[in-house]
Protein backbone atom coordinates (compact mmCIF):
# COMPACT_ATOMS: atom_id res chain seq x y z
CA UNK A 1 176.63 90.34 -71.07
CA UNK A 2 174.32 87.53 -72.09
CA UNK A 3 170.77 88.40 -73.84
CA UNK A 4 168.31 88.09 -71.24
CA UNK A 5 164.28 88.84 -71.35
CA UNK A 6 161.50 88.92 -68.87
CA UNK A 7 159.49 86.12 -67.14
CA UNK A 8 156.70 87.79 -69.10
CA UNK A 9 157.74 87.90 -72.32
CA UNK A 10 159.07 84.17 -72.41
CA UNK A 11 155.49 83.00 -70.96
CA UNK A 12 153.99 84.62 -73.88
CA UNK A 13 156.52 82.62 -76.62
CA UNK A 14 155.38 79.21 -74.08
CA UNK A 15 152.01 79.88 -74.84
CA UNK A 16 152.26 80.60 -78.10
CA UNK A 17 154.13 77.47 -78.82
CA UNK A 18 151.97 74.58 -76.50
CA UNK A 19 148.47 77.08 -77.72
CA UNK A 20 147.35 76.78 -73.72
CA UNK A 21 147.36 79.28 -71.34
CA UNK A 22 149.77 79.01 -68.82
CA UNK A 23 150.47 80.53 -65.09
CA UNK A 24 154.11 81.23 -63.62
CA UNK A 25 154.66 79.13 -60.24
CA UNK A 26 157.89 79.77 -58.39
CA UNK A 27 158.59 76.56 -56.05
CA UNK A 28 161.81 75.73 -53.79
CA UNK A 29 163.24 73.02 -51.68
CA UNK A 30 166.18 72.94 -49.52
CA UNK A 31 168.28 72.88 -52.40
CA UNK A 32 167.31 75.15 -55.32
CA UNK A 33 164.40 77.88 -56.64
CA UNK A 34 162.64 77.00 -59.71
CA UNK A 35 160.48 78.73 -62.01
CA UNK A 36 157.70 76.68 -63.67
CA UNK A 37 155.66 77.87 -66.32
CA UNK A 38 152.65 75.16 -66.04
CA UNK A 39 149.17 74.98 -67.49
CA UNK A 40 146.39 75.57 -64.66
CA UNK A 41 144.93 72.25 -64.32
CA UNK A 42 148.79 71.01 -62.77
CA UNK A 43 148.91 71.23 -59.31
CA UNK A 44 152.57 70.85 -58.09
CA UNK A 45 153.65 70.85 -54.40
CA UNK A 46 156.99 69.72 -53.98
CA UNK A 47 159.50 68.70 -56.76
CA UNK A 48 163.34 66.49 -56.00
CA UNK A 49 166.33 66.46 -59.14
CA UNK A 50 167.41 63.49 -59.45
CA UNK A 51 170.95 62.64 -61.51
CA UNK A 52 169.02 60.01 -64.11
CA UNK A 53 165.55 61.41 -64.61
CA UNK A 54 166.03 64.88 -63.74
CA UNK A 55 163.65 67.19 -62.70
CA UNK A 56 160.66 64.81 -60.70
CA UNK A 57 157.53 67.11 -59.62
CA UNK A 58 155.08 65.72 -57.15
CA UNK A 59 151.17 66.65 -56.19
CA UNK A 60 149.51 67.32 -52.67
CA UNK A 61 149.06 63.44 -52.63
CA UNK A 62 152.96 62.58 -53.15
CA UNK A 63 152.48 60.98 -56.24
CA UNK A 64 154.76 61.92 -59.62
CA UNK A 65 153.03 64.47 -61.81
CA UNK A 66 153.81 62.15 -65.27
CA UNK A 67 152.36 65.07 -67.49
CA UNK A 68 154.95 67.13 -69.19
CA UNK A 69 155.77 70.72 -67.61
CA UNK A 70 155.74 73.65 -70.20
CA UNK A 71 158.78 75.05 -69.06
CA UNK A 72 161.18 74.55 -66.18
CA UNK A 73 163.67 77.74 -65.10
CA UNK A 74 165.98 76.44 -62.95
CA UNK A 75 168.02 79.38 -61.06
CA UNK A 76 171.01 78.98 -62.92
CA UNK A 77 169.15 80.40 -66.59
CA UNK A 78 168.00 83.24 -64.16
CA UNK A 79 169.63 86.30 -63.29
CA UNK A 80 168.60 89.64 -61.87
CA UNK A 81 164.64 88.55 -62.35
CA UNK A 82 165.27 87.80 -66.38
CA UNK A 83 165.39 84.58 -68.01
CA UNK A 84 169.28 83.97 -69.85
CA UNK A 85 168.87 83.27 -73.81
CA UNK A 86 171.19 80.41 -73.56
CA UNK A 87 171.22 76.70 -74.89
CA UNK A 88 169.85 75.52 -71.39
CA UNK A 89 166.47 77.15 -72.33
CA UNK A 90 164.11 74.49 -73.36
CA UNK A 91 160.28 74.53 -73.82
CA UNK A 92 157.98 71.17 -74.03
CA UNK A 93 161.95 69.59 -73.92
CA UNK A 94 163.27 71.21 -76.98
CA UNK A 95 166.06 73.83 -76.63
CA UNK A 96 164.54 77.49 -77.95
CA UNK A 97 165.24 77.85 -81.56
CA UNK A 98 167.26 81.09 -82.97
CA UNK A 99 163.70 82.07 -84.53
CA UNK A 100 162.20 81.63 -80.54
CA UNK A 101 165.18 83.89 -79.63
CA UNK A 102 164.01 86.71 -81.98
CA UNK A 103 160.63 86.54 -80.76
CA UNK A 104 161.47 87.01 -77.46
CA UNK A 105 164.29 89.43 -78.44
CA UNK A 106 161.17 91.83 -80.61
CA UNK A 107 158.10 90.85 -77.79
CA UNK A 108 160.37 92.68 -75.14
CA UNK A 109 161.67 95.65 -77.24
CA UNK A 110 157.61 96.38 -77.44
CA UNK A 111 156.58 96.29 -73.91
């Protein structure tokens, strides 16, 4: 079975790496559940994947949210309410790093 670790334990590693504090916002459409881990000041209502650009997130307003989200869990690096440690992972855009892994690996072995 793959190394998996909980929502908690990867939202501290997110804030450790983008030094903000960040909040955990589950959000769905008629397609897929997504976890975001997002700084307070975003406010996302609705969000659409798209082949090209991926992921688009939109406010209360409609309009594209063009600031960068933390961290994006999309239910397929999900299972059984724990985040996979595989190469789909990414934070700020860049894939977790074997050191990340062993962070995440020794932060949940002490909760």
């Amino acid at each position: 079975m793959e190394e998996a670790v909980s929502l908690s334990t990867l939202k501290v590693l997110v804030e450790k790496k983008i030094k903000k504090k960040t909040l955990i916002k589950v959000i769905w459409n008629e397609e897929e559940k997504i976890t975001l881990l997002i700084t307070p000041n975003i406010k996302i209502n609705s969000f659409i994947y798209d082949q090209k650009e991926g992921y688009l997130f939109y406010d209360l307003e409609g309009k594209v949210i063009d600031r960068d989200i933390p961290c994006v869990l999309p239910e397929s690096v999900m299972a059984e309410g724990k985040v996979l440690l595989n190469s789909k992972l990414q934070i700020n855009h860049q894939p977790i790093t074997n050191e990340d892994k062993i962070f995440l690996i020794n932060e949940e072995n002490n909760f």
